[in-house]
C-alpha atoms as a PDB file:
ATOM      1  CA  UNK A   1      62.358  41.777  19.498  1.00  0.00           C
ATOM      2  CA  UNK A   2      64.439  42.991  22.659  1.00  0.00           C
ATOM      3  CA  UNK A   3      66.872  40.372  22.411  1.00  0.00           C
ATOM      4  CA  UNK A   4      67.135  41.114  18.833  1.00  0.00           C
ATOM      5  CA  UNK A   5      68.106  44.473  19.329  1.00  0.00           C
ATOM      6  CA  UNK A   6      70.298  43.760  22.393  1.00  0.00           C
ATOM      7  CA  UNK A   7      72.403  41.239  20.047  1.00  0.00           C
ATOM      8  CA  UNK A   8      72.311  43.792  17.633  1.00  0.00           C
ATOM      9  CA  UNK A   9      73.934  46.685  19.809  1.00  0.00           C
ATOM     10  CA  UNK A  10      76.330  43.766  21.260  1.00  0.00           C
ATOM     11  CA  UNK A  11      77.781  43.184  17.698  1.00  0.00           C
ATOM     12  CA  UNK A  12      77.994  46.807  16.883  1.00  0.00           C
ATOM     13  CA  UNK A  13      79.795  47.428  20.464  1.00  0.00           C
ATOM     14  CA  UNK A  14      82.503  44.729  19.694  1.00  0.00           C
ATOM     15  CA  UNK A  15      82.800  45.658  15.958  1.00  0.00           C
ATOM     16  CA  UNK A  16      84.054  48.695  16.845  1.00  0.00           C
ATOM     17  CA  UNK A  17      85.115  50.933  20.272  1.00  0.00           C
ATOM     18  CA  UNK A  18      82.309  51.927  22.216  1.00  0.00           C
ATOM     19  CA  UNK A  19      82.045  55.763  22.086  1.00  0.00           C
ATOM     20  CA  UNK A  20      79.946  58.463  23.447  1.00  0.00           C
ATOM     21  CA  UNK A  21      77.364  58.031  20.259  1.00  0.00           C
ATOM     22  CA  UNK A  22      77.379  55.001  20.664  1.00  0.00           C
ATOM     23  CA  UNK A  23      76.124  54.793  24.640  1.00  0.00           C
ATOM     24  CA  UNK A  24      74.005  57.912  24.092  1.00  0.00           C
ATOM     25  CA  UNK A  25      72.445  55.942  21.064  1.00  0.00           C
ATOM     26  CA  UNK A  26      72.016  52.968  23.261  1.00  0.00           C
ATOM     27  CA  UNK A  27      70.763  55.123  25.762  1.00  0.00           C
ATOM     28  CA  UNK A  28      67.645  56.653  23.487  1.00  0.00           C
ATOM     29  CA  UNK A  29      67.364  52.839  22.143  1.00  0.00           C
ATOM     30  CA  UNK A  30      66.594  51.685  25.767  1.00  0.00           C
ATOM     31  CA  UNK A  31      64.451  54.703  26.651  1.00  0.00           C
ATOM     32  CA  UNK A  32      62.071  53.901  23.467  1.00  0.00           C
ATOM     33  CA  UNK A  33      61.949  50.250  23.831  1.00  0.00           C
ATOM     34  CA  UNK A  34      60.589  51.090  27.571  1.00  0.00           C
ATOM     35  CA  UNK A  35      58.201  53.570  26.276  1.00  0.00           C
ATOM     36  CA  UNK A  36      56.352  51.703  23.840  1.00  0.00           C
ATOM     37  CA  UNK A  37      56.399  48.674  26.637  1.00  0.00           C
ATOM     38  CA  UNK A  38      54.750  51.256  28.512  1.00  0.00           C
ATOM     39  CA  UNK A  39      51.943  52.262  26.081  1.00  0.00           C
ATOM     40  CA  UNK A  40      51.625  48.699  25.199  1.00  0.00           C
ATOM     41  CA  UNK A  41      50.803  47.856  28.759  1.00  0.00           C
ATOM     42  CA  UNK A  42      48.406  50.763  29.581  1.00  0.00           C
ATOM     43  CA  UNK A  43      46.547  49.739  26.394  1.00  0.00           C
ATOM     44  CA  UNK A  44      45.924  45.981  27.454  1.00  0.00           C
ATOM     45  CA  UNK A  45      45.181  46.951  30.891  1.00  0.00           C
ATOM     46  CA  UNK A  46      42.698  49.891  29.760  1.00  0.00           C
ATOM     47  CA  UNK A  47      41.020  47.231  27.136  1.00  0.00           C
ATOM     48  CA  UNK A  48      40.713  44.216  29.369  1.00  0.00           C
ATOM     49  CA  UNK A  49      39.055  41.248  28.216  1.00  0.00           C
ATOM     50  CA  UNK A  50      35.660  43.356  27.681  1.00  0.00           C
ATOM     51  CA  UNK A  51      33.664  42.244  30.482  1.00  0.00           C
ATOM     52  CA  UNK A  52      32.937  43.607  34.188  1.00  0.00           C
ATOM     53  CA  UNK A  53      34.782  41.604  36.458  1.00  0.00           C
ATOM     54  CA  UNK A  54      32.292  38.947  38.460  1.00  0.00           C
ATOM     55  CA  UNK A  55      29.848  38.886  35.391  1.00  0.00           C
ATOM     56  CA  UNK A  56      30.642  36.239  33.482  1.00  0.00           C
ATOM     57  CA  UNK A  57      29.277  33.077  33.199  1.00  0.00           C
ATOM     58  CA  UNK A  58      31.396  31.290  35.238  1.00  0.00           C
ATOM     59  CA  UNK A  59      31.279  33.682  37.791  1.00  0.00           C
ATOM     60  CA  UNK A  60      27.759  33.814  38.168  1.00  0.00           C
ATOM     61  CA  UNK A  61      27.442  30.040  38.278  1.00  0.00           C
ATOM     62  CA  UNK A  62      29.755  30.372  41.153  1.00  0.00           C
ATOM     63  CA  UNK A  63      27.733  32.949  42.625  1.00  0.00           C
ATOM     64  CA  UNK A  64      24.550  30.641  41.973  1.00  0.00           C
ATOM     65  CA  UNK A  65      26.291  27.717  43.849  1.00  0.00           C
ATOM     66  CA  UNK A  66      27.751  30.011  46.754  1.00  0.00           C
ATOM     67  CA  UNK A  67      24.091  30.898  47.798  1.00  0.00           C
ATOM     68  CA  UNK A  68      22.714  27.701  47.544  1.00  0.00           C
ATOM     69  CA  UNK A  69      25.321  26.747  50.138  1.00  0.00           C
ATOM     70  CA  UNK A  70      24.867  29.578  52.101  1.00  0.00           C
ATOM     71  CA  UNK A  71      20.954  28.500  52.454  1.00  0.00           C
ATOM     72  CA  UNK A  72      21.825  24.809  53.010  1.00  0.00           C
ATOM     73  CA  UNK A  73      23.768  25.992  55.442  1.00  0.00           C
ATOM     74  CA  UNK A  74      21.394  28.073  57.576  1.00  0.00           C
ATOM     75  CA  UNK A  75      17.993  25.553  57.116  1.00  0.00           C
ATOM     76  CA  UNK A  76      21.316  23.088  58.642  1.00  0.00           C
ATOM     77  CA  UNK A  77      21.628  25.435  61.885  1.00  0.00           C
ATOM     78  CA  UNK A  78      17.970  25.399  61.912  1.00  0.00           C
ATOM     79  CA  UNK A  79      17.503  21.474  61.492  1.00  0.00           C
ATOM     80  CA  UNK A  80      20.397  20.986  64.172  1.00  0.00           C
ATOM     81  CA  UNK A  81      18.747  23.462  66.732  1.00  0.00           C
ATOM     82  CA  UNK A  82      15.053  21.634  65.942  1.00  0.00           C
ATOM     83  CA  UNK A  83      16.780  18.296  66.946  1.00  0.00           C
ATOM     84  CA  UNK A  84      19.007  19.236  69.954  1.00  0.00           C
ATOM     85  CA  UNK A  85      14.957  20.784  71.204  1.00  0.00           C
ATOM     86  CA  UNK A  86      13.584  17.517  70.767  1.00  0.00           C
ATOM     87  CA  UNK A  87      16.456  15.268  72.321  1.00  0.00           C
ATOM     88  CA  UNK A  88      16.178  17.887  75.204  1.00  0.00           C
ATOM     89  CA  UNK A  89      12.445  17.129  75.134  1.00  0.00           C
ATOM     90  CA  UNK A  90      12.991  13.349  74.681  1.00  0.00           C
ATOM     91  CA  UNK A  91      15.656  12.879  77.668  1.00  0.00           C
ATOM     92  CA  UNK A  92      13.219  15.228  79.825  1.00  0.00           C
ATOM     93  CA  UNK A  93      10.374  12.617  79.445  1.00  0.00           C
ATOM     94  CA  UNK A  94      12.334   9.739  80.674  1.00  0.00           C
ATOM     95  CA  UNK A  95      11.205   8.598  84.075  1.00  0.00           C
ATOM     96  CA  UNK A  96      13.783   8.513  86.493  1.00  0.00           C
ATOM     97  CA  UNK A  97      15.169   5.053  87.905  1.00  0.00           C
END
């Protein structure tokens, strides 16, 4: 639609001299086009996609799996710590040589 209208106001620029109508004209073209972009945007952004961000369902299957990790990971700490005790308690019951 832009390019439509800037072909348009190229062929009526060469078809005949370019005058002060014609760049005010251009002028209030340009302005309008940029004001309904405007409103155009400020609608989409204001209407979204209709949900809350972080509550749909792939989102919350992420947020499923990200605690599950997150409690694999500390019963890991806890597993490591429980073996570095016993290899501690291991090496401390060898007899020396």
């Amino acid at each position: 639609m832009i390019a439509e209208l800037g072909q348009a106001a190229q062929q009526a620029a060469s078809g005949s001299g370019i005058t002060g109508t014609f760049v005010l004209d251009g002028a209030l073209l340009i302005a309008g086009l940029k004001a309904v972009e405007f409103g155009i945007s400020k609608v989409r952004s204001r209407n979204g996609n209709g949900t809350k961000p972080g509550t749909s369902e792939e989102c919350l299957k992420h947020r499923d799996e990200l605690t599950a990790l997150k409690t694999e990971q500390a019963n890991t700490k806890e597993d490591i710590a429980e073996v570095k005790f016993d290899v501690k308690e291991l090496l401390r019951r060898i007899p020396p040589k």
